[in-house]
Protein backbone atom coordinates (compact mmCIF):
# COMPACT_ATOMS: atom_id res chain seq x y z
CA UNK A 1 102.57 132.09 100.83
CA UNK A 2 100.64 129.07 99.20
CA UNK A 3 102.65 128.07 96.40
CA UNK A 4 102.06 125.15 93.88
CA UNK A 5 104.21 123.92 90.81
CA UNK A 6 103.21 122.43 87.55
CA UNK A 7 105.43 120.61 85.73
CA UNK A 8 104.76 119.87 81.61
CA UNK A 9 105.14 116.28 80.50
CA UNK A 10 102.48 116.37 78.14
CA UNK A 11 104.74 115.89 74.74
CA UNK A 12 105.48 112.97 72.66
CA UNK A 13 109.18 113.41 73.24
CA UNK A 14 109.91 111.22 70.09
CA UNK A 15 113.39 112.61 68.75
CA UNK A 16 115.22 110.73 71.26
CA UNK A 17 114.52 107.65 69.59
CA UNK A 18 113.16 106.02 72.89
CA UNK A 19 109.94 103.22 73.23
CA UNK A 20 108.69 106.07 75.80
CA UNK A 21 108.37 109.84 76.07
CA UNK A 22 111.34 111.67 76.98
CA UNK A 23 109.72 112.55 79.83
CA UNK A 24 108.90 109.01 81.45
CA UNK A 25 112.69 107.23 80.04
CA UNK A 26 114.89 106.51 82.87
CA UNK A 27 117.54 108.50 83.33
CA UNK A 28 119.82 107.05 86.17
CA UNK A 29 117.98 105.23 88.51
CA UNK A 30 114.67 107.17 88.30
CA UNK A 31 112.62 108.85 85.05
CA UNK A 32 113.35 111.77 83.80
CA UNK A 33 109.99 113.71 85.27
CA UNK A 34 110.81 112.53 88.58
CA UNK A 35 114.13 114.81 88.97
CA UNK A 36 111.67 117.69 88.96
CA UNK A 37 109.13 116.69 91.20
CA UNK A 38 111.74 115.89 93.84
CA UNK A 39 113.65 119.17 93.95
CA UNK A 40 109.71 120.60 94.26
CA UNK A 41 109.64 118.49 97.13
CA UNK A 42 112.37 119.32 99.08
CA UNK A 43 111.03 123.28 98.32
CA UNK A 44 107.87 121.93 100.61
CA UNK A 45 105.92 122.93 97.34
CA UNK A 46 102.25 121.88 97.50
CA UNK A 47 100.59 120.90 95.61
CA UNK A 48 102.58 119.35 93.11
CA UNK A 49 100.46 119.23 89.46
CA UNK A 50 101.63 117.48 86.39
CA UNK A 51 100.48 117.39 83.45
CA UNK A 52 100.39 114.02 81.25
CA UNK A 53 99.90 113.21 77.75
CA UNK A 54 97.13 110.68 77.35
CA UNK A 55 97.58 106.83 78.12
CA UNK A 56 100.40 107.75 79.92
CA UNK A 57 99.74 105.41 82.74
CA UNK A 58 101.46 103.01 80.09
CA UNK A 59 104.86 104.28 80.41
CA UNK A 60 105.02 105.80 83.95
CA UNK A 61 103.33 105.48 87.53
CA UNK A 62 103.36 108.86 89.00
CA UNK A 63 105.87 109.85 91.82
CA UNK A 64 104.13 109.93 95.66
CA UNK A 65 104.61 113.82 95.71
CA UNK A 66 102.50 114.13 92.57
CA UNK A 67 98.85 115.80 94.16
CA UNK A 68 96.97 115.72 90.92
CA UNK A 69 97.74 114.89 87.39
CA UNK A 70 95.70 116.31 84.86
CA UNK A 71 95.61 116.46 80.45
CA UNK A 72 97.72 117.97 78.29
CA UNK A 73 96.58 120.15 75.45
CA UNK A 74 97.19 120.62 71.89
CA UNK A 75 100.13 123.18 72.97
CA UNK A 76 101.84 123.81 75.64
CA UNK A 77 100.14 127.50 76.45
CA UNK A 78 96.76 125.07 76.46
CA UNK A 79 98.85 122.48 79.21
CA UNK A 80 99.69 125.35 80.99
CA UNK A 81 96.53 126.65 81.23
CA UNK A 82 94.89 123.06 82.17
CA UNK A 83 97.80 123.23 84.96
CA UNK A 84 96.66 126.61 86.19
CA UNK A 85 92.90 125.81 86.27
CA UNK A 86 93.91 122.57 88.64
CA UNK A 87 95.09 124.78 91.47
CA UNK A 88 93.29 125.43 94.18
CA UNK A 89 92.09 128.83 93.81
CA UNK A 90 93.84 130.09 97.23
CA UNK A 91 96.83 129.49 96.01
CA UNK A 92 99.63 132.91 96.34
CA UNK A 93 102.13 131.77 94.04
CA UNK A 94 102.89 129.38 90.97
CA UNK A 95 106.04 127.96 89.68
CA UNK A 96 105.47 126.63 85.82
CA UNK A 97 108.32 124.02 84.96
CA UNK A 98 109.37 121.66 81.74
CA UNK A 99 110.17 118.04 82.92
CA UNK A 100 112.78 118.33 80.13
CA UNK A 101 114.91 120.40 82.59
CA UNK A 102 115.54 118.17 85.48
CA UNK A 103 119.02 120.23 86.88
CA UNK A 104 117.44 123.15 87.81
CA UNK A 105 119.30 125.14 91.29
CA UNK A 106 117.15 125.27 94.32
CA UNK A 107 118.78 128.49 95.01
CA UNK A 108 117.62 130.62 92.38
CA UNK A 109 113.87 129.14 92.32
CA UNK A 110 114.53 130.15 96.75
CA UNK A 111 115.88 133.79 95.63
CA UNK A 112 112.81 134.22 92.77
CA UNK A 113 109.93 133.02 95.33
CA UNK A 114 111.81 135.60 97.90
CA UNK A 115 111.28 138.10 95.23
CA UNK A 116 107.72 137.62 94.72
CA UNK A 117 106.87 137.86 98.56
CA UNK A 118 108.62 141.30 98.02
CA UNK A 119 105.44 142.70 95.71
CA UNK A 120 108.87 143.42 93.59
CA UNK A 121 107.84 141.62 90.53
CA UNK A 122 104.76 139.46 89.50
CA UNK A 123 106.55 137.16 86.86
CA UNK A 124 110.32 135.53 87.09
CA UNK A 125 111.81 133.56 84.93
CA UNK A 126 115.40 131.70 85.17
CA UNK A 127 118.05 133.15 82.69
CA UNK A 128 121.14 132.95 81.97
CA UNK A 129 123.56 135.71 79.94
CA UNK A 130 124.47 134.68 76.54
CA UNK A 131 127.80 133.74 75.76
CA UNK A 132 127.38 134.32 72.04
CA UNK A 133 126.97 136.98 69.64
CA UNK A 134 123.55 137.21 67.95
CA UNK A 135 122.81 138.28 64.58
CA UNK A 136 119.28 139.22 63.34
CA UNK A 137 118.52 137.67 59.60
CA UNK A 138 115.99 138.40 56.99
CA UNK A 139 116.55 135.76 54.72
CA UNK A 140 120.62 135.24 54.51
CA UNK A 141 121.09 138.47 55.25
CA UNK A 142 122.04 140.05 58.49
CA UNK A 143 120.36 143.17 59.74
CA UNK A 144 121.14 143.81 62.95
CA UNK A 145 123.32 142.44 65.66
CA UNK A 146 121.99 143.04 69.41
CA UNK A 147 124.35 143.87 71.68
CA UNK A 148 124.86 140.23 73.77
CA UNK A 149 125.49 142.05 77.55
CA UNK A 150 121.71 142.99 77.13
CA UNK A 151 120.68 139.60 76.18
CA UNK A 152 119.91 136.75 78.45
CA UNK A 153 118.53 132.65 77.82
CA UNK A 154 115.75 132.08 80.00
CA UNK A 155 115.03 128.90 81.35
CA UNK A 156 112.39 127.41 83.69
CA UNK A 157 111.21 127.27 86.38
CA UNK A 158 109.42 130.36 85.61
CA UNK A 159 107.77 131.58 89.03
CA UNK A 160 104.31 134.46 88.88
CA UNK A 161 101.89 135.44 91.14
CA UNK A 162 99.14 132.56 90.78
CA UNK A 163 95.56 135.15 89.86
CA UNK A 164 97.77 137.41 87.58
CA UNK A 165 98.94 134.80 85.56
CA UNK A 166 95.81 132.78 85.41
CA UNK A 167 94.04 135.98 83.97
CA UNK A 168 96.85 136.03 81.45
CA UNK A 169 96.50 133.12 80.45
CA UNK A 170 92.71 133.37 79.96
CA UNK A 171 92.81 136.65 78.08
CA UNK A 172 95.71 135.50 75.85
CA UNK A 173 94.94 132.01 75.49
CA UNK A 174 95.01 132.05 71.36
CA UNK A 175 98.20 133.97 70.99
CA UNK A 176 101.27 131.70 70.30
CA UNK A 177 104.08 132.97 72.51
CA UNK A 178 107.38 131.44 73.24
CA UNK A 179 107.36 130.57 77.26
CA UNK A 180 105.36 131.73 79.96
CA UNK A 181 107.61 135.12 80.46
CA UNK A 182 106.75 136.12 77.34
CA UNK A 183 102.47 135.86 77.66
CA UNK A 184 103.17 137.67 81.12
CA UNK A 185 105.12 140.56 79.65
CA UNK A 186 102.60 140.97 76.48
CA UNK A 187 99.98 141.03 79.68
CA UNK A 188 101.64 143.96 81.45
CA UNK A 189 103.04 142.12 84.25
CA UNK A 190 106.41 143.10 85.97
CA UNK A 191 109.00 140.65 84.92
CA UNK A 192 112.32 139.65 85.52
CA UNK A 193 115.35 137.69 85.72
CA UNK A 194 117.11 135.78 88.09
CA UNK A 195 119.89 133.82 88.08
CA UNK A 196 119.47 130.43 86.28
CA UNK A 197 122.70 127.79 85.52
CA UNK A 198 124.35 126.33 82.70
CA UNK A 199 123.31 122.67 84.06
CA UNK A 200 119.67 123.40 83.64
CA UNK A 201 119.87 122.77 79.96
CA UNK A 202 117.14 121.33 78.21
CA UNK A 203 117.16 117.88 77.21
CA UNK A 204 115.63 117.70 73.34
CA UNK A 205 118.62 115.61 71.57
CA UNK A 206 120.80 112.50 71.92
CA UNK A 207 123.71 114.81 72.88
CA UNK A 208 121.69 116.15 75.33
CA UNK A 209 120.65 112.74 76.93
CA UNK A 210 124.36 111.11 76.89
CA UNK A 211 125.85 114.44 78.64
CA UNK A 212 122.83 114.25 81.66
CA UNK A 213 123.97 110.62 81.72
CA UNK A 214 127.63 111.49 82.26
CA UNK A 215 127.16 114.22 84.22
CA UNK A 216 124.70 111.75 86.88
CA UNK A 217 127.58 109.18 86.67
CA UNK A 218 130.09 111.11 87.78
CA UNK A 219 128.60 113.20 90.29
CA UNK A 220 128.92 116.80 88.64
CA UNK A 221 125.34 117.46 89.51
CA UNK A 222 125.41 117.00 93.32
CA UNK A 223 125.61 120.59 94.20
CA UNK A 224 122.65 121.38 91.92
C-alpha cells in the first residue's frame, strides 16, 4: 500500500533558548528533524513531506529523503492539513509525525501499518499506559479520579487511512482538538492503540534536550 509521512516542523520552538527552532538545532551530529526523516527512510516511506515554518531555509537545508516541503499554518491542525493536501492523491496510507519526537520504535509504526492493511482500524496512534494516577479538577478541587489501567499517553507517529483522514480534516478543520487521534475519533473513524515507548518522549524543555543528549552519547537509543 502507498504510504507517505508528514512530519511537523512548522513551530518557533523558542523555549529551548536556542538561535534556531527546536526543530533545525543539532542534536548529535545531525538536527533534530533529521532523526525522523531517517527512521521514515529505512520504512521505504515515500514520499516523505515536511512541513516548514517560513524562512526556514535560514536555519536548515532539507535532508535528501525530504520529497516536498511545504508551509506551515497558524496551528498545527492547519500544518496538518497543508501536509495532507501535498500527497499525491493515490496515496493508501498516511503516517502524521512531530519532529519533536525523534526516538520513535520502527516496530510499532511496522505493527500499526500491518494493522491498517488488515481493514481493522482506520486511525492508530502510538500510546503508552500511564504510570500515574490522574485526578480530574474543577478549580482546586478534585472530582473524579479515572481509573489509570484504562488510561493510556499517546504519542506519534499517528498512522490513518490517507482519504478518511483527509475528509476529516476538511470537515473539522475549525475545531481545536488535541492530536490527530482525537479529530479522527470526533469523525467516526475506528481508532486505536498500539504500542508506543518511553524513549519517544517529546522534546519541549531543557531537561528534555540534555537527557536526548545523554541518552545519544551513550548509546541507550541504538535499539530504537
Amino acid at each position: 500500500m502507498k504510504t507517505a509521512a508528514i512530519i511537523l516542523g512548522g513551530g518557533q520552538g523558542t523555549r529551548l533558548g536556542f538561535s534556531a527552532p527546536k526543530q533545525f538545532a543539532r542534536l548529535g551530529s545531525r538536527p533534530l528533524l533529521d532523526y525522523s526523516v531517517e527512521k521514515f527512510q529505512a520504512l521505504q516511506v515515500e514520499p516523505i513531506v515536511a512541513v516548514l515554518l517560513e524562512g526556514y531555509r535560514q536555519y536548515y537545508q532539507p535532508h535528501p529523503a525530504i520529497s516536498l516541503v511545504v508551509s506551515g499554518g497558524q496551528t498545527r491542525q492547519q500544518s496538518v492539513l497543508n501536509g495532507l493536501r501535498a500527497c499525491p492523491e493515490d496515496t493508501d496510507l498516511v503516517i502524521i509525525h512531530d519532529a519533536a519526537r525523534p526516538f520513535f520504535p520502527l516496530k510499532s509504526l511496522e505493527e500499526g501499518l500491518a494493522l491498517l492493511a488488515e481493514d481493522r482500524f482506520d486511525g492508530l496512534a502510538l500510546a503508552v499506559p500511564s504510570v500515574d494516577t490522574l485526578a480530574e479538577v474543577a478549580g482546586q478541587q478534585v472530582v473524579s479520579s479515572p481509573d489509570r489501567r484504562k488510561i493510556f499517553r499517546t504519542q506519534t507517529p499517528q498512522l490513518f487511512r490517507f482519504r478518511l483522514i483527509k475528509q476529516a480534516y476538511e470537515k473539522w478543520q475549525n475545531r481545536e482538538f488535541t492530536d490527530d487521534l482525537s479529530l479522527a475519533l470526533a469523525a467516526g473513524l475506528r481508532c486505536g492503540l498500539v504500542n508506543g515507548s518511553q524513549m519517544n518522549f517529546k522534546i519541549t524543555t531543557e531537561i528534555d534536550w540534555l537527557l536526548a543528549e545523554q541518552l545519544l552519547s551513550s548509546g541507550g537509543l541504538e535499539s530504537v
